[in-house]
Protein backbone atom coordinates (compact mmCIF):
# COMPACT_ATOMS: atom_id res chain seq x y z
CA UNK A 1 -45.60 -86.07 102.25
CA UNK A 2 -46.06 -82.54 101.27
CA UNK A 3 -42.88 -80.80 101.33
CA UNK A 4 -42.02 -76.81 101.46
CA UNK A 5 -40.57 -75.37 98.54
CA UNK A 6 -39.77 -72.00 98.43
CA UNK A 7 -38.88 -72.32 94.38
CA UNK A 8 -41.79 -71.05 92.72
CA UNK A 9 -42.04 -67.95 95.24
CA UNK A 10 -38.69 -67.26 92.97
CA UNK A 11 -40.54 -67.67 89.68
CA UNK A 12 -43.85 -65.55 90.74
CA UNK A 13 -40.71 -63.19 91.81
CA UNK A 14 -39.12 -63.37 88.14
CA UNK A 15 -42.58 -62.80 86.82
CA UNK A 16 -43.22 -59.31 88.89
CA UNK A 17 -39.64 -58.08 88.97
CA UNK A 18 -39.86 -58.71 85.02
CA UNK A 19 -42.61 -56.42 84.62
CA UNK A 20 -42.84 -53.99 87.11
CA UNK A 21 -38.59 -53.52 87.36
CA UNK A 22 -39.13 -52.99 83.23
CA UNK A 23 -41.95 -50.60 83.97
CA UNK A 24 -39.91 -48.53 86.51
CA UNK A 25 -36.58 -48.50 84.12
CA UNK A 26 -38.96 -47.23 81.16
CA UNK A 27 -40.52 -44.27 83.39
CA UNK A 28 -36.83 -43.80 84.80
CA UNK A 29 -35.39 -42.87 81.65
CA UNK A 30 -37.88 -42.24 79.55
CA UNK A 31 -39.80 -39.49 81.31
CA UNK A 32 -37.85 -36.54 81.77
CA UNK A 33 -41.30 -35.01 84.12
CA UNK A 34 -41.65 -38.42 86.36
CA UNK A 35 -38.09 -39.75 85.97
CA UNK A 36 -36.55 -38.30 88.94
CA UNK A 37 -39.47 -39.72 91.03
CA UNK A 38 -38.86 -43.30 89.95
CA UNK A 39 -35.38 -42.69 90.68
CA UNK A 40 -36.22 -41.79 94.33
CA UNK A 41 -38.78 -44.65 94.80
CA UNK A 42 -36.08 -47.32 93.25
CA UNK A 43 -33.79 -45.59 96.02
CA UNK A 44 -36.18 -46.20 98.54
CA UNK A 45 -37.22 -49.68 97.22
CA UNK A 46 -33.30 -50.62 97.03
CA UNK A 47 -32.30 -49.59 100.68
CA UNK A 48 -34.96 -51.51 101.97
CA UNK A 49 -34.00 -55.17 100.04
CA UNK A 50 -30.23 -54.50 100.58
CA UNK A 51 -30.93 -53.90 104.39
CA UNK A 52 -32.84 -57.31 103.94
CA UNK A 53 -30.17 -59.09 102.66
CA UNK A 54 -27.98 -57.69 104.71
CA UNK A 55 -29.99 -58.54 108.05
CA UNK A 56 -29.50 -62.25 106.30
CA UNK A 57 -26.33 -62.19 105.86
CA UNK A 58 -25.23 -60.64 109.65
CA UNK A 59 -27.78 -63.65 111.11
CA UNK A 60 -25.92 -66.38 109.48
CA UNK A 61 -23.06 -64.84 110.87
CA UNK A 62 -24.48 -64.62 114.39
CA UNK A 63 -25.52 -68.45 113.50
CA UNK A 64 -22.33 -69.41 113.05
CA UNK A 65 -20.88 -67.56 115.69
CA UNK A 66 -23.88 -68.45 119.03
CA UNK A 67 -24.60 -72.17 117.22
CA UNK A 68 -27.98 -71.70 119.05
CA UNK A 69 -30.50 -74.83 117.95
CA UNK A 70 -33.00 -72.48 117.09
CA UNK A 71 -30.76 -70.70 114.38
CA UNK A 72 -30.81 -74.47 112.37
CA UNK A 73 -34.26 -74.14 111.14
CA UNK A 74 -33.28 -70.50 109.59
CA UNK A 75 -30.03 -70.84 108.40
CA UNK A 76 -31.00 -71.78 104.93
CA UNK A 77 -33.31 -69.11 104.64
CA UNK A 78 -30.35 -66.48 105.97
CA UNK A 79 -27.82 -68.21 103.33
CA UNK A 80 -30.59 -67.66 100.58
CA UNK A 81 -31.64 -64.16 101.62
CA UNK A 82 -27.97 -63.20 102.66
CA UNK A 83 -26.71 -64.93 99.53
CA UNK A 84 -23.84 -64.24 96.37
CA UNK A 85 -26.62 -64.54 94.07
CA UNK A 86 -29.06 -62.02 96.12
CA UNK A 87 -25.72 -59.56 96.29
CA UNK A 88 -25.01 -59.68 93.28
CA UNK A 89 -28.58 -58.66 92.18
CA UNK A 90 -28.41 -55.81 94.81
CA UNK A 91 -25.26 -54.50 92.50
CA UNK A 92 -26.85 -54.84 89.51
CA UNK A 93 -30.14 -52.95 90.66
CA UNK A 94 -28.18 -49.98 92.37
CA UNK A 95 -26.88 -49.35 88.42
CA UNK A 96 -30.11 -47.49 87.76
CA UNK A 97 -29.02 -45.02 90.75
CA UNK A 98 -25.80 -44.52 89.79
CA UNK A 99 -26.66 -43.45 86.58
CA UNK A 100 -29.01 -40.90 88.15
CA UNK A 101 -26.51 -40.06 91.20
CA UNK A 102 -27.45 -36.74 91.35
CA UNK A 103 -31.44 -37.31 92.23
CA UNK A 104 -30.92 -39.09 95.92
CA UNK A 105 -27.48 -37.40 95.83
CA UNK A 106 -28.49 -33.69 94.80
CA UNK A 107 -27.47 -32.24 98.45
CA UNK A 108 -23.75 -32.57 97.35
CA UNK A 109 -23.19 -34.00 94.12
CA UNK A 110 -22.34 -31.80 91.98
CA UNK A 111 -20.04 -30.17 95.02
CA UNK A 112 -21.31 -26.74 95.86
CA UNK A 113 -18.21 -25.07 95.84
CA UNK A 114 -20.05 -21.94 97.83
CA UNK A 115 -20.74 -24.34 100.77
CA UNK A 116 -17.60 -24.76 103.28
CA UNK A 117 -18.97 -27.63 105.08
CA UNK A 118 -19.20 -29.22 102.03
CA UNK A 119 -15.84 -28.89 100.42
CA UNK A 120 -14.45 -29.77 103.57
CA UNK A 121 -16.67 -33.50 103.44
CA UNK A 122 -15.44 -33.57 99.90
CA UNK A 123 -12.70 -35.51 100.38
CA UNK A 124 -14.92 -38.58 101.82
CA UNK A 125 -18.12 -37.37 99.86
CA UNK A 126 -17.50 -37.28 96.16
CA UNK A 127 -18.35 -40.41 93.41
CA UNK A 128 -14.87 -42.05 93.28
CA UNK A 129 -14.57 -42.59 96.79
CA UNK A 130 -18.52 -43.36 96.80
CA UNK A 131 -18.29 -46.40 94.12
CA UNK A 132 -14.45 -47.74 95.45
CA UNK A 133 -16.14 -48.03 98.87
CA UNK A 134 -19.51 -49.32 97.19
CA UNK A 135 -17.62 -52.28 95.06
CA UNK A 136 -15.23 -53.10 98.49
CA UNK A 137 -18.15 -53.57 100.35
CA UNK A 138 -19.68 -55.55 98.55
CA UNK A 139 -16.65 -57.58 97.07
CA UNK A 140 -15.99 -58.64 100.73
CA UNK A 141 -19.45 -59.49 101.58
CA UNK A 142 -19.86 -61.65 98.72
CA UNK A 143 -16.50 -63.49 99.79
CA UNK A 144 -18.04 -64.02 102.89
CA UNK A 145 -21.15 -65.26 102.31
CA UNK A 146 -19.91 -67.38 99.77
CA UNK A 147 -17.32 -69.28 102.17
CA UNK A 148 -19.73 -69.41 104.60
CA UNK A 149 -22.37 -71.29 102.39
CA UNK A 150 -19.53 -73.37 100.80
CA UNK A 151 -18.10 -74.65 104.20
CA UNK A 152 -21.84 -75.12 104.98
CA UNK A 153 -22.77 -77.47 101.97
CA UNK A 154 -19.11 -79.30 102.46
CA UNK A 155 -20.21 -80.41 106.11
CA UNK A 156 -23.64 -81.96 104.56
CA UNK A 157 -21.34 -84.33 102.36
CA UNK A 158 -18.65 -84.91 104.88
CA UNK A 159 -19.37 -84.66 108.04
CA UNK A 160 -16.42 -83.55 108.68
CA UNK A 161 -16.17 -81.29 112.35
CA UNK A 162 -13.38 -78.95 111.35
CA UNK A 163 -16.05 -77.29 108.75
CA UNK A 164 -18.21 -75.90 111.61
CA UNK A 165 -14.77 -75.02 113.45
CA UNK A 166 -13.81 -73.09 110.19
CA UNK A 167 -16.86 -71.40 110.08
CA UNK A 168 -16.95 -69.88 113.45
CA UNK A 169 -13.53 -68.67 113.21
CA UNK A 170 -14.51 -67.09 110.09
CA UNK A 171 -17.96 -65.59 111.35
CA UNK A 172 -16.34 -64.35 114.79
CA UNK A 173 -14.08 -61.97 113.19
CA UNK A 174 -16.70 -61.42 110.11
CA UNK A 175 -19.51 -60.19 112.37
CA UNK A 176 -17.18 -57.25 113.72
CA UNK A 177 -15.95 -56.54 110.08
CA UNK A 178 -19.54 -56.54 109.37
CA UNK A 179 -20.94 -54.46 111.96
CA UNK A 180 -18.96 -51.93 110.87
CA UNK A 181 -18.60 -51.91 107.11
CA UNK A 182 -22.48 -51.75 107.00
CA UNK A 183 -22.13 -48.74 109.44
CA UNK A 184 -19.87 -47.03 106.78
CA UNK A 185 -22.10 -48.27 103.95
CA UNK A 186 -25.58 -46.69 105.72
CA UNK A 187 -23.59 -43.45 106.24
CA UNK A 188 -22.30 -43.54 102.42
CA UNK A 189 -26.13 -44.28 100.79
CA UNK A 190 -28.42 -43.03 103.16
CA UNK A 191 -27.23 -40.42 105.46
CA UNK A 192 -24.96 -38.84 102.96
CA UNK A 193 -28.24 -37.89 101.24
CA UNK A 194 -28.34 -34.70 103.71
CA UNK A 195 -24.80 -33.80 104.48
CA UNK A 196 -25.51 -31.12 107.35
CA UNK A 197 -26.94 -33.71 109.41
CA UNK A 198 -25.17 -36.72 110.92
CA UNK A 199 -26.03 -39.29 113.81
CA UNK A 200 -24.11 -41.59 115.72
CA UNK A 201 -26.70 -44.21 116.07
CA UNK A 202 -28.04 -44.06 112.48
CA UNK A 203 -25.83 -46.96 111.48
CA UNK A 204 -26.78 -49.15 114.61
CA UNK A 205 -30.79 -48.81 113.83
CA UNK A 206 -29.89 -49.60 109.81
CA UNK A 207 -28.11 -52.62 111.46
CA UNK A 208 -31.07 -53.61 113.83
CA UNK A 209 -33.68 -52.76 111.29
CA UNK A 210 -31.84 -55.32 108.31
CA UNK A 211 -31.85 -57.66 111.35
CA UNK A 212 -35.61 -57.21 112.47
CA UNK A 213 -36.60 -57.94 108.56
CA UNK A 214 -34.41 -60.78 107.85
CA UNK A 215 -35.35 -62.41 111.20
CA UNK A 216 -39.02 -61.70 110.68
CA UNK A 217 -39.27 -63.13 107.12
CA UNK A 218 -37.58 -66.54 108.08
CA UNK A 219 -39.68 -66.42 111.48
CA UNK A 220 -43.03 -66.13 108.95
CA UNK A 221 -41.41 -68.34 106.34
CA UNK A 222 -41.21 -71.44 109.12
CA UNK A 223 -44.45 -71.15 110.62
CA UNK A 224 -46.35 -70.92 107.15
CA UNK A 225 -44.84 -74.11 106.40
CA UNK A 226 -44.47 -75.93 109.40
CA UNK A 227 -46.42 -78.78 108.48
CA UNK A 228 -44.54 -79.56 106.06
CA UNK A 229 -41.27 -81.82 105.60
CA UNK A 230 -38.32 -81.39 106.87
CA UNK A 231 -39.96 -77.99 109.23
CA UNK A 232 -42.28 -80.60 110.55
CA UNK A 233 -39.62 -82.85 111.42
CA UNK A 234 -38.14 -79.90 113.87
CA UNK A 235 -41.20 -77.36 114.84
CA UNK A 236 -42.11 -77.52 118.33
CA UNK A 237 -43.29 -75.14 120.97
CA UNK A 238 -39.16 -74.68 122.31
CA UNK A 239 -38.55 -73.50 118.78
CA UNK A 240 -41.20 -71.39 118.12
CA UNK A 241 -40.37 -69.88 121.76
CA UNK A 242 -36.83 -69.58 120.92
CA UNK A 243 -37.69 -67.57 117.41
CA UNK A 244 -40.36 -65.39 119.13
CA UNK A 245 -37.48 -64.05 121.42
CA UNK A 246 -35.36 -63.49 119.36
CA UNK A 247 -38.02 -61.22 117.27
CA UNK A 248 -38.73 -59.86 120.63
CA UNK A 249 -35.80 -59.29 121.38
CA UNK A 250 -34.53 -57.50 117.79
CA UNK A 251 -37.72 -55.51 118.25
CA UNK A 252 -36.67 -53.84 121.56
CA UNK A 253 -33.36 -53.42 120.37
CA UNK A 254 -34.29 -51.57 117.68
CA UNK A 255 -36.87 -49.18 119.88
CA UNK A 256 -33.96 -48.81 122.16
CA UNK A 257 -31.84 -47.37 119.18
CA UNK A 258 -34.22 -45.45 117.79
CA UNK A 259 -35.31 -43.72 121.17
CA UNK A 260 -31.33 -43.32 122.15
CA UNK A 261 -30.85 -41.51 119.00
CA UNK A 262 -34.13 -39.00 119.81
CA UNK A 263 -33.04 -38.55 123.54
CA UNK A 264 -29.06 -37.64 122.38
CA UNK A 265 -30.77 -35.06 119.62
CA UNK A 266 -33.25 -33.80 121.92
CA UNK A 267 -30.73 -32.79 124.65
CA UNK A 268 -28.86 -31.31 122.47
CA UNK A 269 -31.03 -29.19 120.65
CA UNK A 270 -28.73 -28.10 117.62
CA UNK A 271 -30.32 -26.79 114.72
CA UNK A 272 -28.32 -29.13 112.34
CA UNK A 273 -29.41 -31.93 114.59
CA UNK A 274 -32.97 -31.07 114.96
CA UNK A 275 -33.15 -30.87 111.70
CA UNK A 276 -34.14 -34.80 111.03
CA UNK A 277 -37.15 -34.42 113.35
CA UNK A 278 -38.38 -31.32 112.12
CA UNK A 279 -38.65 -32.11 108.76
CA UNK A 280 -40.54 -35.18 110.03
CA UNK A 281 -43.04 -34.44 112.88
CA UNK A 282 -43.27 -30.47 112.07
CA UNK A 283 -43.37 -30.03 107.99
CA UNK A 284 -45.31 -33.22 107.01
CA UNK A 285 -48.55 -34.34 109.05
CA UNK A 286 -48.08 -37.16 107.43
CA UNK A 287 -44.73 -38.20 108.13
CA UNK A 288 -45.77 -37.00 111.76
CA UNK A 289 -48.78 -39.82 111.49
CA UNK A 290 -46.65 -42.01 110.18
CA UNK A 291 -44.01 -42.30 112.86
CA UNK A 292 -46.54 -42.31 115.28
CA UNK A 293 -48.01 -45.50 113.14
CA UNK A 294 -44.67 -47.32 113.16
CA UNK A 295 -43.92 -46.66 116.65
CA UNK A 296 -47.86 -48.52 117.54
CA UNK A 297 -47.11 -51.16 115.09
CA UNK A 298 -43.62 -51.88 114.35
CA UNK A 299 -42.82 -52.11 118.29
CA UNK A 300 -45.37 -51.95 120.75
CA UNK A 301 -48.03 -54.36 119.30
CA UNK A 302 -45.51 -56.61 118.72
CA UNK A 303 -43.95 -55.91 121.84
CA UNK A 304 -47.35 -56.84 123.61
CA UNK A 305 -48.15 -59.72 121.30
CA UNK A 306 -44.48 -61.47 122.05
CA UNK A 307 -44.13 -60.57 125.86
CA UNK A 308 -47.23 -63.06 125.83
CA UNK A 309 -46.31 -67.38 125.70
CA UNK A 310 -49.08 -67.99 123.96
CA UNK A 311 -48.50 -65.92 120.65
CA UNK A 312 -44.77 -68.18 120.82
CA UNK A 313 -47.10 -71.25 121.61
CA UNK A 314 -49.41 -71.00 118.18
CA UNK A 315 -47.98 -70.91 114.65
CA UNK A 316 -50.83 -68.39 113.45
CA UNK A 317 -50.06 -65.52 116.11
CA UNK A 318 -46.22 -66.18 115.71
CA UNK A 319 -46.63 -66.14 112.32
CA UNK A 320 -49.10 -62.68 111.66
CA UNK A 321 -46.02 -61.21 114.48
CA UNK A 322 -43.45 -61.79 112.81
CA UNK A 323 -44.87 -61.00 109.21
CA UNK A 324 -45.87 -57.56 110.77
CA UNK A 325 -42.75 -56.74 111.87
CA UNK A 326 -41.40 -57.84 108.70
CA UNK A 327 -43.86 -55.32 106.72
CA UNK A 328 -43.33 -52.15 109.13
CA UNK A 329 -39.54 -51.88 108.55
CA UNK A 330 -40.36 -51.71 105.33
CA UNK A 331 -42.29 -48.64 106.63
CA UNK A 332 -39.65 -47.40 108.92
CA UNK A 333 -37.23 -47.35 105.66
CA UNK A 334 -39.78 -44.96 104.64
CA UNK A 335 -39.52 -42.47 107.24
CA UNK A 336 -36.05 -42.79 107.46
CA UNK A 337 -35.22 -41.80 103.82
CA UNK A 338 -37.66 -40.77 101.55
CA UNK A 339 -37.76 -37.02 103.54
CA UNK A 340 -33.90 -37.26 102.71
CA UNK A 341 -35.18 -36.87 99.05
CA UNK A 342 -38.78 -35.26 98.60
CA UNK A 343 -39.81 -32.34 99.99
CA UNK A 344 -43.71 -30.86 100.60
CA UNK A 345 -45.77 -33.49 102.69
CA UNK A 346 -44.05 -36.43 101.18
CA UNK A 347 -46.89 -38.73 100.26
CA UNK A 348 -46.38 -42.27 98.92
CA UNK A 349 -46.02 -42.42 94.99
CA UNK A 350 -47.35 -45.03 92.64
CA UNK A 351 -44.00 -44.63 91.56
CA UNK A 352 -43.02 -46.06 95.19
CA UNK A 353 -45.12 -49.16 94.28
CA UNK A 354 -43.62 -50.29 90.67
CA UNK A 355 -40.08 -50.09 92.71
CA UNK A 356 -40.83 -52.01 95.63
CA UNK A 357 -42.73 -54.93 93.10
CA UNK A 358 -40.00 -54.67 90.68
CA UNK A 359 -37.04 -54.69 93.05
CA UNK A 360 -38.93 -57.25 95.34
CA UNK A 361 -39.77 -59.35 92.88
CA UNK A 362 -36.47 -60.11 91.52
CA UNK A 363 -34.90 -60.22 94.97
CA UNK A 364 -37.78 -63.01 95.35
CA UNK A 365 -36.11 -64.85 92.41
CA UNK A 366 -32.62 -65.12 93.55
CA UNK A 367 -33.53 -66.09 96.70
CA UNK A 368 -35.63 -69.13 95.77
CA UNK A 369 -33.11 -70.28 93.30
CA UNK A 370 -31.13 -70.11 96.29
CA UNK A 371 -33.38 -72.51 98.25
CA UNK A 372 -33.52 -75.18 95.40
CA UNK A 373 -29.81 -75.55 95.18
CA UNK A 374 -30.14 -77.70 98.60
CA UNK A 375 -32.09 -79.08 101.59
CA UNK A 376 -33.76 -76.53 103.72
CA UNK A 377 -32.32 -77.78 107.02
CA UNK A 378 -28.84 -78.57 106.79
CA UNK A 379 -27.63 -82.45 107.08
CA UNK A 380 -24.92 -81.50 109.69
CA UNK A 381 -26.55 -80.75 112.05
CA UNK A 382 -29.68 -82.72 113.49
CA UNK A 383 -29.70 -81.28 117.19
CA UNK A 384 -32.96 -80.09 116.60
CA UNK A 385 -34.58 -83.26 114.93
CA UNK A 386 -32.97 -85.27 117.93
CA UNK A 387 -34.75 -82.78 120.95
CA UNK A 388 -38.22 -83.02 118.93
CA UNK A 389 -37.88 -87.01 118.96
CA UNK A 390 -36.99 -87.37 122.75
CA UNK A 391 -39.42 -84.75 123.28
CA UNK A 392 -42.07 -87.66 121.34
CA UNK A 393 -40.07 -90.38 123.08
């Protein structure tokens, strides 16, 4: 029987990271002309694999936390994604950017003493507090995904009940501590890079975009390989219904954020506000086209594709959904954060493409090593093996 492996997805991963991450580093620092442009595209290229581990991370928590039967057939794939070792990496890769802080960062490192808004943000906005607040984050998010996973593998050997008791006390709490430290962290990386402008809903969509790619990769992930063992031992229409809503269902909660956030800036109408949508609909046709673009196809043909049973019914539509939604974040990461940084029309780079290889390459790699450590479903729990056998029965 054929079985999934997700293994050599990590060593295709090592392979491009190897190259294309060494590429990137050698243009970084050793072209004084395109350096700075490499450092923006690694920016870019980083924010959008940290908010995908991330997203994995917060959905095993919310696994932990609802239990839902669907959330069994993914939870590997979170725990991989959402991993130490895929953390860990994400430190080690934002090293390039902190040794070029003052590229993404220009807007207020060094502080412009001249600037009284700034000197008054200084006390939150300056490098120390940047990296003791980078390292906390991160130190606590590793501790929890690591119990998490640990606690997981422990039930698989013992059975024992007070594991999954353990881990929902853990995840209740986590998922608020969570919530929040990756509001703070969104502000600190990605907002920060304009100062004058602020939004109270920017941490919310970073939230419900990390969610929307970490749900739509294991979504894609399951349905490519869903007839093979153990996914063929649990795929059935009620799971691939379940997963389609809850695509659906991140999808429209991240349109809702997004359109919240226009409507409170729109009333408003504050220069300092305004500011984020004129740089993107008014200065750059292209930025204008491509909002428009991720509006059609990171919510509304997905919107229109999952509203409908029959994409949840057949593993091909679920599957080209879900992979969709999966690429346009990647585009909405774009929109959100690369005007933050380049000025003029702000046209994609080759520079943008030897970051996003290199970065997602070796993000690839720690998160197949991940998968080999263990079974992809976890032992524990068999709920939905049992439902797909009296289902047969």
């Amino acid at each position: 029987m054929e079985r999934a492996k997700f293994g050599p997805l990590g060593n295709m991963g090592l392979l491009l990271g190897l190259i294309f991450g060494a590429a990137g580093l050698a243009v970084m620092f050793g072209d004084k002309t395109l350096g700075p442009e490499m450092v923006r595209s690694w920016t870019w290229a980083w924010g959008s694999f940290i908010a995908l581990t991330l997203g994995c991370l917060g959905m095993t928590l919310l696994s932990h936390v609802t239990r839902g039967n669907w959330s069994q057939s993914v939870l590997r794939i979170f725990e991989a994604g959402g991993g130490v070792k895929a953390l860990l990496l994400m430190v080690i890769l934002f090293l390039p950017i902190a040794a070029n802080f003052g590229v993404p960062y220009a807007k207020w490192y060094p502080l412009q003493a001249h600037d009284e808004y700034m000197v008054t943000k200084a006390q939150w906005l300056n490098p120390t507090g940047f990296a003791i607040r980078f390292f906390v984050y991160f130190l606590l998010w590793i501790v929890l995904a690591g119990k998490l996973r640990a606690s997981s593998l422990r039930q698989d050997e013992s059975r024992e009940i007070k594991e999954q008791h353990f881990r929902t006390n853990l995840a209740s709490p986590g998922l608020v501590f969570f919530i929040l430290s990756v509001t703070l962290a969104s502000t600190d990386w990605f907002m920060s890079m304009d100062p004058h402008w602020f939004s109270t809903m920017y941490g919310p969509i970073y939230i419900v975009v990390a969610a929307n790619m970490a749900l739509g990769l294991a979504t894609l992930l399951v349905c490519l390989n869903a007839k093979k063992y153990p996914y063929n031992q649990i795929v059935s229409e009620d799971l691939t219904r379940d997963l389609g809503n809850m695509n659906f269902m991140m999808t429209m909660l991240w349109i809702y954020f997004v359109l919240s956030q226009f409507i409170i800036i729109w009333s408003g109408n504050l220069p300092e506000f305004t500011s984020f949508y004129y740089k993107r609909q008014v200065e750059s046709q292209f930025l204008l086209f491509l909002g428009a673009f991720n509006i059609l196809f990171g919510w509304l043909v997905p919107w229109t594709a999952l509203i409908a049973p029959r994409t949840k019914k057949h593993l091909s539509l679920l599957a080209w959904t879900a992979g969709g939604i999966f690429v346009m974040r990647f585009v909405d990461m774009y929109w959100t954060i690369m005007p933050f940084m380049r000025g003029g029309l702000v046209l994609p780079s080759w520079t943008d493409l030897i970051a996003v290889l290199g970065i997602g390459g070796l993000w690839l790699w720690a998160f197949g090593r991940t998968t080999t450590e263990t079974e992809l479903l976890p032992a524990h729990d068999t709920r939905l093996q049992e439902a797909l056998h009296h289902e047969h029965a």
